[in-house]
C-alpha atoms as a PDB file:
ATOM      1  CA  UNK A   1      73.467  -3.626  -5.932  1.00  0.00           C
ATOM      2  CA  UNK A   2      76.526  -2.528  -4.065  1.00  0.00           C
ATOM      3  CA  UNK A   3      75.819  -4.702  -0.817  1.00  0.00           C
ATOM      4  CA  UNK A   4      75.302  -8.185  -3.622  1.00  0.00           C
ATOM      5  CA  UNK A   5      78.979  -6.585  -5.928  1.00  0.00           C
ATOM      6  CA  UNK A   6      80.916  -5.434  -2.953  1.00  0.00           C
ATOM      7  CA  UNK A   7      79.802  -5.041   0.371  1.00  0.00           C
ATOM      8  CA  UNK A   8      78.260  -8.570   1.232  1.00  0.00           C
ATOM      9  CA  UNK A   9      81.158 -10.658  -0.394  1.00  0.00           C
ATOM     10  CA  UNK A  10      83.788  -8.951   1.726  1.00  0.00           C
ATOM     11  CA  UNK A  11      82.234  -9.344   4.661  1.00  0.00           C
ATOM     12  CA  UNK A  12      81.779 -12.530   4.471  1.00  0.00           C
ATOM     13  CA  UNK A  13      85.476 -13.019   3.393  1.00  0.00           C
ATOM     14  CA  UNK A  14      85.858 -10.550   6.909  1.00  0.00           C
ATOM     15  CA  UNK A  15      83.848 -13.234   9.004  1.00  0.00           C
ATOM     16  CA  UNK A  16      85.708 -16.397   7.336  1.00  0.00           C
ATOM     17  CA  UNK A  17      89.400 -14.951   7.305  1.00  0.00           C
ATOM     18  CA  UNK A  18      89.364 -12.758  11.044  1.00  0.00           C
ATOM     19  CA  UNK A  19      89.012 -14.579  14.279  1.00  0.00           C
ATOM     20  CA  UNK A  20      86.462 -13.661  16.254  1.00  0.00           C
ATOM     21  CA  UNK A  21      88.390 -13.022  18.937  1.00  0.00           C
ATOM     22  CA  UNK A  22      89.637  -9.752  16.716  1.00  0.00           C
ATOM     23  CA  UNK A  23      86.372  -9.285  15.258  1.00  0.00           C
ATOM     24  CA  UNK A  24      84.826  -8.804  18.988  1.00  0.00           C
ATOM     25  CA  UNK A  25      87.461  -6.519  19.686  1.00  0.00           C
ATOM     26  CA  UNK A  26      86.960  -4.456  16.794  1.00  0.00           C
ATOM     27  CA  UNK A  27      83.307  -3.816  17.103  1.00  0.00           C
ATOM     28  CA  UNK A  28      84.069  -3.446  21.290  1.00  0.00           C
ATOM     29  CA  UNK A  29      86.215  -0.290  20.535  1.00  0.00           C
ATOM     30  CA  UNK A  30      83.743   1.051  18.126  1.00  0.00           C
ATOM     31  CA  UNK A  31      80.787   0.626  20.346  1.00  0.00           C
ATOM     32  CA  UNK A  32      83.038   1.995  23.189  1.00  0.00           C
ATOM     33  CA  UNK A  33      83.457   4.718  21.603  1.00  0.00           C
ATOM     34  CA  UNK A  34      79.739   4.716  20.272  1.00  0.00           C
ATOM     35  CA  UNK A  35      79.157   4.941  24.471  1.00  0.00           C
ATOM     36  CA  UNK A  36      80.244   8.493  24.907  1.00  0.00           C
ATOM     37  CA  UNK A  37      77.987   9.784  22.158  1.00  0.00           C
ATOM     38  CA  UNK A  38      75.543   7.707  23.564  1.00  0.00           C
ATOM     39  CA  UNK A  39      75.874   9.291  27.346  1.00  0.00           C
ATOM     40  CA  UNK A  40      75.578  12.776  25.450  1.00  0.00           C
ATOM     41  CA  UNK A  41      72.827  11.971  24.073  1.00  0.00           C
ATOM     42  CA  UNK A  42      70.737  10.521  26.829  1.00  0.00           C
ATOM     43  CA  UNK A  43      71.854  13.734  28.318  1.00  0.00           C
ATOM     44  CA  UNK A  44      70.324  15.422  26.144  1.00  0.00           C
ATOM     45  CA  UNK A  45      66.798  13.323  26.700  1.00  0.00           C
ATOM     46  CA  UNK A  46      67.144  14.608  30.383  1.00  0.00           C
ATOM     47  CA  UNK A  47      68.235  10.736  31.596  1.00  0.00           C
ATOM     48  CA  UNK A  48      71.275  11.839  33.576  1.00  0.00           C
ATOM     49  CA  UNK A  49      71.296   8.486  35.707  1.00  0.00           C
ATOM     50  CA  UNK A  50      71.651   6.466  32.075  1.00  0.00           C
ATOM     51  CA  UNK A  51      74.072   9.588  30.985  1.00  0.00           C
ATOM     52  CA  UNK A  52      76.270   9.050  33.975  1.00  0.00           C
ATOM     53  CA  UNK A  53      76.040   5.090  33.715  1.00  0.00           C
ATOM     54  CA  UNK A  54      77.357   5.004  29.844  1.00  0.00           C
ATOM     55  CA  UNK A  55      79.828   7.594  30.765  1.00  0.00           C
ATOM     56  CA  UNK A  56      81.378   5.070  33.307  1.00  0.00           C
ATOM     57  CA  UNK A  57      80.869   2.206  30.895  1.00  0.00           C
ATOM     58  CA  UNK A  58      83.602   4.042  28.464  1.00  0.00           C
ATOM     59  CA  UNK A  59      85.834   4.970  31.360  1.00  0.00           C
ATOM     60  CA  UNK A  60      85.572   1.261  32.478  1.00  0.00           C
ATOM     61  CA  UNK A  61      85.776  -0.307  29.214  1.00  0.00           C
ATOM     62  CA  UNK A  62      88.840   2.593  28.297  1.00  0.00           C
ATOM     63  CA  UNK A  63      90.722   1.709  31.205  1.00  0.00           C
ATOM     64  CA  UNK A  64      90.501  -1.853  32.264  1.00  0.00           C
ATOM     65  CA  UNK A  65      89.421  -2.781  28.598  1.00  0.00           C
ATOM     66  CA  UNK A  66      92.593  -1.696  27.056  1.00  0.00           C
ATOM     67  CA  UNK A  67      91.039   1.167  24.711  1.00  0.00           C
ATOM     68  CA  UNK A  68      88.082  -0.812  24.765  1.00  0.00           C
ATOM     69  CA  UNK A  69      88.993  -3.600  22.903  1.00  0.00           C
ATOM     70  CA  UNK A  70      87.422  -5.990  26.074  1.00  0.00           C
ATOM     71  CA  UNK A  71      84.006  -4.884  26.947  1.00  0.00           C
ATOM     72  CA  UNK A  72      84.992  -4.751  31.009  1.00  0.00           C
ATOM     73  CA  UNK A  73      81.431  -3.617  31.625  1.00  0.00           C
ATOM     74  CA  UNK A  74      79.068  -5.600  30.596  1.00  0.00           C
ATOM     75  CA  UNK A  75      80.753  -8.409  32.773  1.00  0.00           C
ATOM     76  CA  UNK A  76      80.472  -6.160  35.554  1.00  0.00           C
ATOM     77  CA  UNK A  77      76.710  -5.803  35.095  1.00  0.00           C
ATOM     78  CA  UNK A  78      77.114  -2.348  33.302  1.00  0.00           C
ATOM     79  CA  UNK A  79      74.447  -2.949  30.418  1.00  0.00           C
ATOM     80  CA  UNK A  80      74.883  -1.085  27.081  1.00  0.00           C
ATOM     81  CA  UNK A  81      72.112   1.427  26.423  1.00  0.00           C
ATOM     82  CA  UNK A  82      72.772   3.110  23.433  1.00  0.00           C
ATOM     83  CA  UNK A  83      71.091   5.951  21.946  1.00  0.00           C
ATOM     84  CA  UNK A  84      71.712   8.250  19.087  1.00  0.00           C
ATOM     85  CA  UNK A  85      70.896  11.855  17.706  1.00  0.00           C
ATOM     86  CA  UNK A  86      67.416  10.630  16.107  1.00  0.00           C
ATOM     87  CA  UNK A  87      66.089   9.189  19.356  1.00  0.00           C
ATOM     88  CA  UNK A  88      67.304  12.587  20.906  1.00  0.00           C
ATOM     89  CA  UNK A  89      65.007  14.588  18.086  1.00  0.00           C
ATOM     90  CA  UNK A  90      62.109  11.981  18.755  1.00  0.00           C
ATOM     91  CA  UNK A  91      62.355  12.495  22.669  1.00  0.00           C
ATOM     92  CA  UNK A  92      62.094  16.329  21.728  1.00  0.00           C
ATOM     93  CA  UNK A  93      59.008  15.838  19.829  1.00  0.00           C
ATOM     94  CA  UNK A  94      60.138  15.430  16.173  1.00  0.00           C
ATOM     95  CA  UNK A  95      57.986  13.631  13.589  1.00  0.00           C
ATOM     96  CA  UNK A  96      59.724  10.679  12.323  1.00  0.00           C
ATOM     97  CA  UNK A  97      58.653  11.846   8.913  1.00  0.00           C
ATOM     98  CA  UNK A  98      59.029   9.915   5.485  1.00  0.00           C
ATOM     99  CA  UNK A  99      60.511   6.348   5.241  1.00  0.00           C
ATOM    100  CA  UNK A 100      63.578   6.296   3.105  1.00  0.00           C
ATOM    101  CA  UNK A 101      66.256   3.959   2.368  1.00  0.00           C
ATOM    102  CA  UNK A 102      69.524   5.640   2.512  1.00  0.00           C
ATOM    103  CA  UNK A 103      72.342   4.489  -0.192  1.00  0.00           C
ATOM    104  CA  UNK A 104      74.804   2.234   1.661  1.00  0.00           C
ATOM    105  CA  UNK A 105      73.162   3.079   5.375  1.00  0.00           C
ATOM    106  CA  UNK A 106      70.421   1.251   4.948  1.00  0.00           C
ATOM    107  CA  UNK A 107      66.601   2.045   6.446  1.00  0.00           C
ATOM    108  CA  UNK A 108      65.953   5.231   8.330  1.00  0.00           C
ATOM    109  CA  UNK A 109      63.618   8.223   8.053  1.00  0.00           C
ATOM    110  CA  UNK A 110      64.413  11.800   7.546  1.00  0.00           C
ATOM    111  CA  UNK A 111      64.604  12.709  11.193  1.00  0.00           C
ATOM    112  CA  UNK A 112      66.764   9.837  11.989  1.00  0.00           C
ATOM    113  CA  UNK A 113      68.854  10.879   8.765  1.00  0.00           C
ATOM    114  CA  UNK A 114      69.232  14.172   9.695  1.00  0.00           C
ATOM    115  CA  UNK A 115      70.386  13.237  13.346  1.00  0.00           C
ATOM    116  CA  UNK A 116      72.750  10.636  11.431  1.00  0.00           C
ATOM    117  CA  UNK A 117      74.408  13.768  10.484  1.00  0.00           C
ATOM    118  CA  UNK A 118      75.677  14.382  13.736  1.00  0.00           C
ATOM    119  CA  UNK A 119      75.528  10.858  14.785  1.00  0.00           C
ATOM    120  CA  UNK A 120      78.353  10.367  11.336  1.00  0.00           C
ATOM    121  CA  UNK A 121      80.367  13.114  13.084  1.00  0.00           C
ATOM    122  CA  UNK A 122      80.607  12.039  16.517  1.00  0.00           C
ATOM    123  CA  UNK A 123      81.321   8.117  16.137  1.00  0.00           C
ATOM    124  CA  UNK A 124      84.794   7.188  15.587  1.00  0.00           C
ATOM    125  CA  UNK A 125      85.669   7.933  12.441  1.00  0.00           C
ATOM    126  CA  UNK A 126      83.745  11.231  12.195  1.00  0.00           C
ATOM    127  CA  UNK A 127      86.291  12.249  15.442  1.00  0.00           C
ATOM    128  CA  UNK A 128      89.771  11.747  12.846  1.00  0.00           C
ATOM    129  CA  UNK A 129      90.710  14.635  11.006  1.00  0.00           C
ATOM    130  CA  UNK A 130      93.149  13.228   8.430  1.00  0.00           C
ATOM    131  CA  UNK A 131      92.207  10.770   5.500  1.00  0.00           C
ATOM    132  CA  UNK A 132      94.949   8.511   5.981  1.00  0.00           C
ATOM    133  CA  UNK A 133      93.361   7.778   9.283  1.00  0.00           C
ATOM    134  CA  UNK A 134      89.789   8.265   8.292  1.00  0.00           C
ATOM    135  CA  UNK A 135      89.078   6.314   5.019  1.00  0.00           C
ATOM    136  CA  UNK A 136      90.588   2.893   6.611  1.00  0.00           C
ATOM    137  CA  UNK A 137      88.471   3.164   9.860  1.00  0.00           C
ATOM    138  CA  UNK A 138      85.435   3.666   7.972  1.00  0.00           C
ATOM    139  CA  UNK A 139      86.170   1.171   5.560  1.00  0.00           C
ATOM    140  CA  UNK A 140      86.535  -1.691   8.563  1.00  0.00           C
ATOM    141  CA  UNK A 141      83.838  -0.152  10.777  1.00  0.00           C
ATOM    142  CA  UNK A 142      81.679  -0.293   7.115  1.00  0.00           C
ATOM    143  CA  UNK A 143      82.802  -4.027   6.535  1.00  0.00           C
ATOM    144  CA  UNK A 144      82.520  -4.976  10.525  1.00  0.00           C
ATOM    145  CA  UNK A 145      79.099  -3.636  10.539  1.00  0.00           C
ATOM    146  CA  UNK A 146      77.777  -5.333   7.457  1.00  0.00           C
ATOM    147  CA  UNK A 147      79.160  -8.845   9.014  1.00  0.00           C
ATOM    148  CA  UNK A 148      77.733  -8.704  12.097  1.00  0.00           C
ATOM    149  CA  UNK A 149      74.203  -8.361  10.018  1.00  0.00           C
ATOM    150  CA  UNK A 150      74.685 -11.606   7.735  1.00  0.00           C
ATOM    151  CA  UNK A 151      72.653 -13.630   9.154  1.00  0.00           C
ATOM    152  CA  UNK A 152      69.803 -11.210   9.458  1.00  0.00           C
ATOM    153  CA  UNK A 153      70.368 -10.577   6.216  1.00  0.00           C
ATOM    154  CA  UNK A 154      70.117 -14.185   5.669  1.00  0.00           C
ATOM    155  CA  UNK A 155      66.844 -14.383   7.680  1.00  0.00           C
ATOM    156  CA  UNK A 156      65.357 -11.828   6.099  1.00  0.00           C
ATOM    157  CA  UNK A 157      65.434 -13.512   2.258  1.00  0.00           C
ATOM    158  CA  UNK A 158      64.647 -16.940   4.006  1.00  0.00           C
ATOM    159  CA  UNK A 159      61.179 -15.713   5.289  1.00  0.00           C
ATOM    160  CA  UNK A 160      60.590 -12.332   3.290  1.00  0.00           C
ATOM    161  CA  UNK A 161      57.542 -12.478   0.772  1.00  0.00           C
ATOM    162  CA  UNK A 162      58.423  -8.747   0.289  1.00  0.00           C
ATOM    163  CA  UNK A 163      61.829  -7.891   1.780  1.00  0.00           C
ATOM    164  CA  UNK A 164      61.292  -3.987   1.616  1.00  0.00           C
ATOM    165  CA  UNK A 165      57.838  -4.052   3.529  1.00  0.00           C
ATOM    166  CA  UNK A 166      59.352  -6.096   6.065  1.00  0.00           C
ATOM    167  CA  UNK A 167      62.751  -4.095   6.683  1.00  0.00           C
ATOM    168  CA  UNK A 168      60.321  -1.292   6.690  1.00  0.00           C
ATOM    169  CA  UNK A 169      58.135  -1.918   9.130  1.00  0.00           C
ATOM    170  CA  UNK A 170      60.089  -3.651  11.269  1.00  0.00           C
ATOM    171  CA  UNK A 171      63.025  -0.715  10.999  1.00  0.00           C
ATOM    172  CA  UNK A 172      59.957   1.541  11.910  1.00  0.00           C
ATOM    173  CA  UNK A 173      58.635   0.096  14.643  1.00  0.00           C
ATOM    174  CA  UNK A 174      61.819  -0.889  16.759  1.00  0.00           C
ATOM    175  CA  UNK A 175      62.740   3.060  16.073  1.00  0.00           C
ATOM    176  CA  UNK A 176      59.284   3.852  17.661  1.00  0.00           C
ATOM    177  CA  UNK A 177      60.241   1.270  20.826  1.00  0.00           C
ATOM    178  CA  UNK A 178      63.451   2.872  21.410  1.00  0.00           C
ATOM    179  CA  UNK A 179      62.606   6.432  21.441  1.00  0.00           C
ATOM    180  CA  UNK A 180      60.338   5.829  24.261  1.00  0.00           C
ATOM    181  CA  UNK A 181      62.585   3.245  25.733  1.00  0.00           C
ATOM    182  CA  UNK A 182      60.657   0.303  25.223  1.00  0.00           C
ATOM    183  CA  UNK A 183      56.997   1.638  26.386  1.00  0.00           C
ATOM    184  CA  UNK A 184      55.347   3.947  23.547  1.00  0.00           C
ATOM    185  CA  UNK A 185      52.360   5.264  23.384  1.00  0.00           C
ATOM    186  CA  UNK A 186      49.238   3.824  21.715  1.00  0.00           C
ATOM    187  CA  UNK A 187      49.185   4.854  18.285  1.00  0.00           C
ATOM    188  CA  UNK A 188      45.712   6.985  17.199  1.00  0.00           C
ATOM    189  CA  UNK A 189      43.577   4.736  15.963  1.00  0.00           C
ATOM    190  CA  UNK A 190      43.426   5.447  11.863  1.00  0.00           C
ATOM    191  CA  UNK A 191      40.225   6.562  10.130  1.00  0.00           C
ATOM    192  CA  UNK A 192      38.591   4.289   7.444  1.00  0.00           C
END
């Protein structure tokens, strides 16, 4: 009800009114950003190659990107791997546990949710102290977020006979490919 009231109509004002030329640039210096937490957290899954290559990606992008608002490496062939806390818990062995939609996050699962705990405090807005500075970042990394996804959005009711089993089960199984990095394992076959 929030995303139809509040959420969905500004950003689609967001995506008429901004260039996208300052749109880019605004989700470049989040995801920037987003590439240090990632490098931690590949370091974490014992991938120090990927750790050390996302590390360079934000030095790159921070220094000839200007903050990051030009994403320097991915021109340069540096690809953008990111990972996050719940991946990290899923490479240690975690259970994904429960589905469960997540009021104004979206899809996730408890172990993802509880690893969005520390992903919340290590992305860019989690990293400033003061409210002044906090609440507006949020707000446009909120609103910059929600208009990238319009026109999955827009997919989804185009071709959804039941729009919750699909977000599920597609939200579940792309979490399952990117905890093991694209190659998981079979899945036990279920009894009848």
């Amino acid at each position: 009800a929030v995303d139809d009231a509040v959420l969905k109509p500004v950003a689609t004002a967001y995506q008429k009114v901004v260039p996208e030329l300052v749109r880019t640039g605004v989700d470049n210096v989040f995801a920037n950003i987003g590439d240090l937490w990632s490098a931690a957290n590949q370091l974490l899954q014992a991938k120090p190659v990927a750790a050390v290559e996302m590390g360079f990606r934000f030095v790159v992008n921070s220094s000839f990107g200007i903050g990051g608002l030009f994403d320097i490496a991915s021109e340069a062939g540096l690809e953008r791997r990111s990972e996050d806390f719940g991946q990290t818990l899923g490479r240690w062995g975690l259970g994904t546990g429960p589905y469960l939609v997540l009021p104004l996050l979206g899809p996730s699962n408890v172990r993802d949710g509880a690893g969005l705990v520390l992903d919340i405090n290590a992305s860019p807005t989690g990293l400033l102290q003061e409210p002044r500075d906090r609440n507006p970042t949020s707000l446009l990394q909120l609103v910059s977020t929600r208009a990238r996804l319009l026109s999955v959005t827009k997919a989804i009711d185009d071709v959804a006979l039941d729009k919750y089993i699909l977000i599920r089960d597609g939200f579940l199984a792309r979490r399952r490919n990117l905890v093991y990095d694209g190659d998981p394992p079979e899945e036990p076959e279920s009894e009848p």
